[in-house]
Structures are given as C-alpha cells and as structure tokens.
C-alpha atoms as a PDB file:
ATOM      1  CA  UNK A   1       0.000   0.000   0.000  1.00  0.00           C
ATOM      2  CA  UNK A   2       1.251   3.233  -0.951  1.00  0.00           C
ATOM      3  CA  UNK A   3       1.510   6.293   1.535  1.00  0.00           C
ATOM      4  CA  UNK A   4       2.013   8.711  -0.804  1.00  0.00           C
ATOM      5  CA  UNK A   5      -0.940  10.605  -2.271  1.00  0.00           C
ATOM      6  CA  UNK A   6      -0.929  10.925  -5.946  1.00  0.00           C
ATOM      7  CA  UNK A   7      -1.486  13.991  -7.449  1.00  0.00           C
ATOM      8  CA  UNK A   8       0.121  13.028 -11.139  1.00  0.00           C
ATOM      9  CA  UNK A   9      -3.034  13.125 -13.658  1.00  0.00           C
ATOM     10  CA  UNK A  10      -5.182   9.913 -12.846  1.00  0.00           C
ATOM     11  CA  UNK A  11      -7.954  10.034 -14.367  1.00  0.00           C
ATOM     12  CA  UNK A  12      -8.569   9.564 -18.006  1.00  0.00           C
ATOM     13  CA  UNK A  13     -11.942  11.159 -18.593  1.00  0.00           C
ATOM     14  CA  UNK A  14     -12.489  14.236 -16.165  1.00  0.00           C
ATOM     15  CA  UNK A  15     -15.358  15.431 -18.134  1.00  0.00           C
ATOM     16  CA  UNK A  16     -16.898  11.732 -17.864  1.00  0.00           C
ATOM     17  CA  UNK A  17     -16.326  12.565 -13.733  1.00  0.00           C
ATOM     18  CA  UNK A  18     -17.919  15.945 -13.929  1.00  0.00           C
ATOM     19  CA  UNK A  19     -21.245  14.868 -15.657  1.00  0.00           C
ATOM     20  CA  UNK A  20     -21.490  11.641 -13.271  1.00  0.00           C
ATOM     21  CA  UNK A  21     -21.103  13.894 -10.376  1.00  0.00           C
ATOM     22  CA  UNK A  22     -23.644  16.355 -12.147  1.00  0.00           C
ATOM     23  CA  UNK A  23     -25.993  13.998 -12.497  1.00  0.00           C
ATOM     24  CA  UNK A  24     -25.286  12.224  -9.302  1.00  0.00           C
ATOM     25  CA  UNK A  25     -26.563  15.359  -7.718  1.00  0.00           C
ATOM     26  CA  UNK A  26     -29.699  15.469 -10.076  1.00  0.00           C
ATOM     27  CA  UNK A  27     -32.643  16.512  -8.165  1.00  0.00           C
ATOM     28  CA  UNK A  28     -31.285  16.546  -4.733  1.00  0.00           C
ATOM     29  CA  UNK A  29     -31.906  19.591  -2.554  1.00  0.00           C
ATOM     30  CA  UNK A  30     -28.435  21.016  -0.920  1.00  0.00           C
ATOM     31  CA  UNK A  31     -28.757  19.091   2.185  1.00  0.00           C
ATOM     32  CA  UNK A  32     -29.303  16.066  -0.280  1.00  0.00           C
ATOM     33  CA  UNK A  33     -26.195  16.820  -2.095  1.00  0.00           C
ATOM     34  CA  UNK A  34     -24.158  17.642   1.266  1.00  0.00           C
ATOM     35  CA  UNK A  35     -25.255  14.080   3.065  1.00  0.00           C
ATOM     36  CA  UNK A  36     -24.694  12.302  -0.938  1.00  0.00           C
ATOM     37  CA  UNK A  37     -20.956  14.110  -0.595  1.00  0.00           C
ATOM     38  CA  UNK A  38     -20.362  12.942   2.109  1.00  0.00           C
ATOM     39  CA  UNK A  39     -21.336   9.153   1.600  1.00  0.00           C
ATOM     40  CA  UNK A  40     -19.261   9.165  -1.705  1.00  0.00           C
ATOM     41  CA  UNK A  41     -16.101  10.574   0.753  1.00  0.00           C
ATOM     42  CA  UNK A  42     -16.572   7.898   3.474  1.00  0.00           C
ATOM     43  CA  UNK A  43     -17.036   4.957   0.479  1.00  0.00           C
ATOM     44  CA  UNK A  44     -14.097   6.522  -1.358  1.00  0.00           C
ATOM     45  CA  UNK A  45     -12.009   7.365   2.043  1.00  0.00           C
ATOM     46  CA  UNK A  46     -12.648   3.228   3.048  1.00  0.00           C
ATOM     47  CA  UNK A  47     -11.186   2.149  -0.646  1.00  0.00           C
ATOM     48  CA  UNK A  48      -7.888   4.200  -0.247  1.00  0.00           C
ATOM     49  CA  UNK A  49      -8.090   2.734   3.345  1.00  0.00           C
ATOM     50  CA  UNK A  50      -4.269   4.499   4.275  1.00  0.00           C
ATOM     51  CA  UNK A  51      -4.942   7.497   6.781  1.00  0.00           C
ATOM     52  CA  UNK A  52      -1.619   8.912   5.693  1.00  0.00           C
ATOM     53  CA  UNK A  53      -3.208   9.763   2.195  1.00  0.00           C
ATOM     54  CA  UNK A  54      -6.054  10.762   3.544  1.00  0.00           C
ATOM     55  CA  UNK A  55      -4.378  13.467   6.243  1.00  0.00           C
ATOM     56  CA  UNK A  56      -2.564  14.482   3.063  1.00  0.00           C
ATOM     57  CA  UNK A  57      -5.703  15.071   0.972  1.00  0.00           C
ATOM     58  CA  UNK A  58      -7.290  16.711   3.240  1.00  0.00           C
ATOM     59  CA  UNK A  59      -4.620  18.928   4.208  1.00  0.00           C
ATOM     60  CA  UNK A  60      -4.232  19.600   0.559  1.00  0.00           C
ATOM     61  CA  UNK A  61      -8.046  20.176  -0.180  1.00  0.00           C
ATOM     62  CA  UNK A  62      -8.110  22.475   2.961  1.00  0.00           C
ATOM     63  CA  UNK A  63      -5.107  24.813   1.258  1.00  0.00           C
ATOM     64  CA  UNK A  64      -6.877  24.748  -1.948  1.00  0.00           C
ATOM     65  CA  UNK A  65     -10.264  26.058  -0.710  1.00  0.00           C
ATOM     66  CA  UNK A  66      -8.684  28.998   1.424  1.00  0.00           C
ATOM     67  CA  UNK A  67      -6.968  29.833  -2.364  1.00  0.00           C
ATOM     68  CA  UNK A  68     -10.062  29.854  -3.917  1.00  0.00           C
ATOM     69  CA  UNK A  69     -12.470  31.103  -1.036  1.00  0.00           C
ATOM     70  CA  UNK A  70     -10.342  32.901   1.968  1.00  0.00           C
ATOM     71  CA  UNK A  71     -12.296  32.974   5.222  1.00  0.00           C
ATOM     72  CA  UNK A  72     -14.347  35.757   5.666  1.00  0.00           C
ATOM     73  CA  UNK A  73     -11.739  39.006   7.526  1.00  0.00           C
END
C-alpha cells in the first residue's frame, strides 16, 4: 500500500467525472447533495483505506479552498 498521495493526472476522462457527479446530484436539494458528498467521501475514504493519504488530501483540499475562497476578515 502506498503512503504517498498521488497527485500526477489519474484520471482519463475528467469530463466523464464531472457529468457523473452532475448527475449524481440530479434533483437533490443542498442538504441532499451535502449528506450524498459525504457518503461518496466515506465509500471513497474506506477504498484508499491508508490514513496517511487521507491526512494528506485533506490537508491539501483544505489549502486549496482557502486559495479559492479565503475565510471571511
């Protein structure tokens, strides 16, 4: 098991990703989509299954929403 977290491209189709997320979220309401989130993140989270990756994803995810949306001053 690897305890690295891979950030080379991964993923052949993103686009393919997008529209299955889209429609994944197809007439949910927000807390809908929130709790649906959250189940794919604990199924995905169990299949990776190395807390080491997933301290460093979610370190990483946590940098990259304070880029795109700083707290509030």
């Amino acid at each position: 098991m690897s305890s690295n977290l891979n950030l080379a491209q991964n993923l052949d189709d993103f686009e393919a990703l997008y529209m299955l997320l889209d429609d994944s979220h197809a007439g949910f309401d927000v807390g809908q989509q929130q709790i649906f989130n959250s189940q794919l993140l604990l199924l995905l989270s169990n299949h990776i299954g190395d807390m080491t990756v997933l301290r460093d994803a979610c370190a990483l995810a946590r940098v990259k929403v304070e880029m795109i949306r700083p707290a509030a001053a």
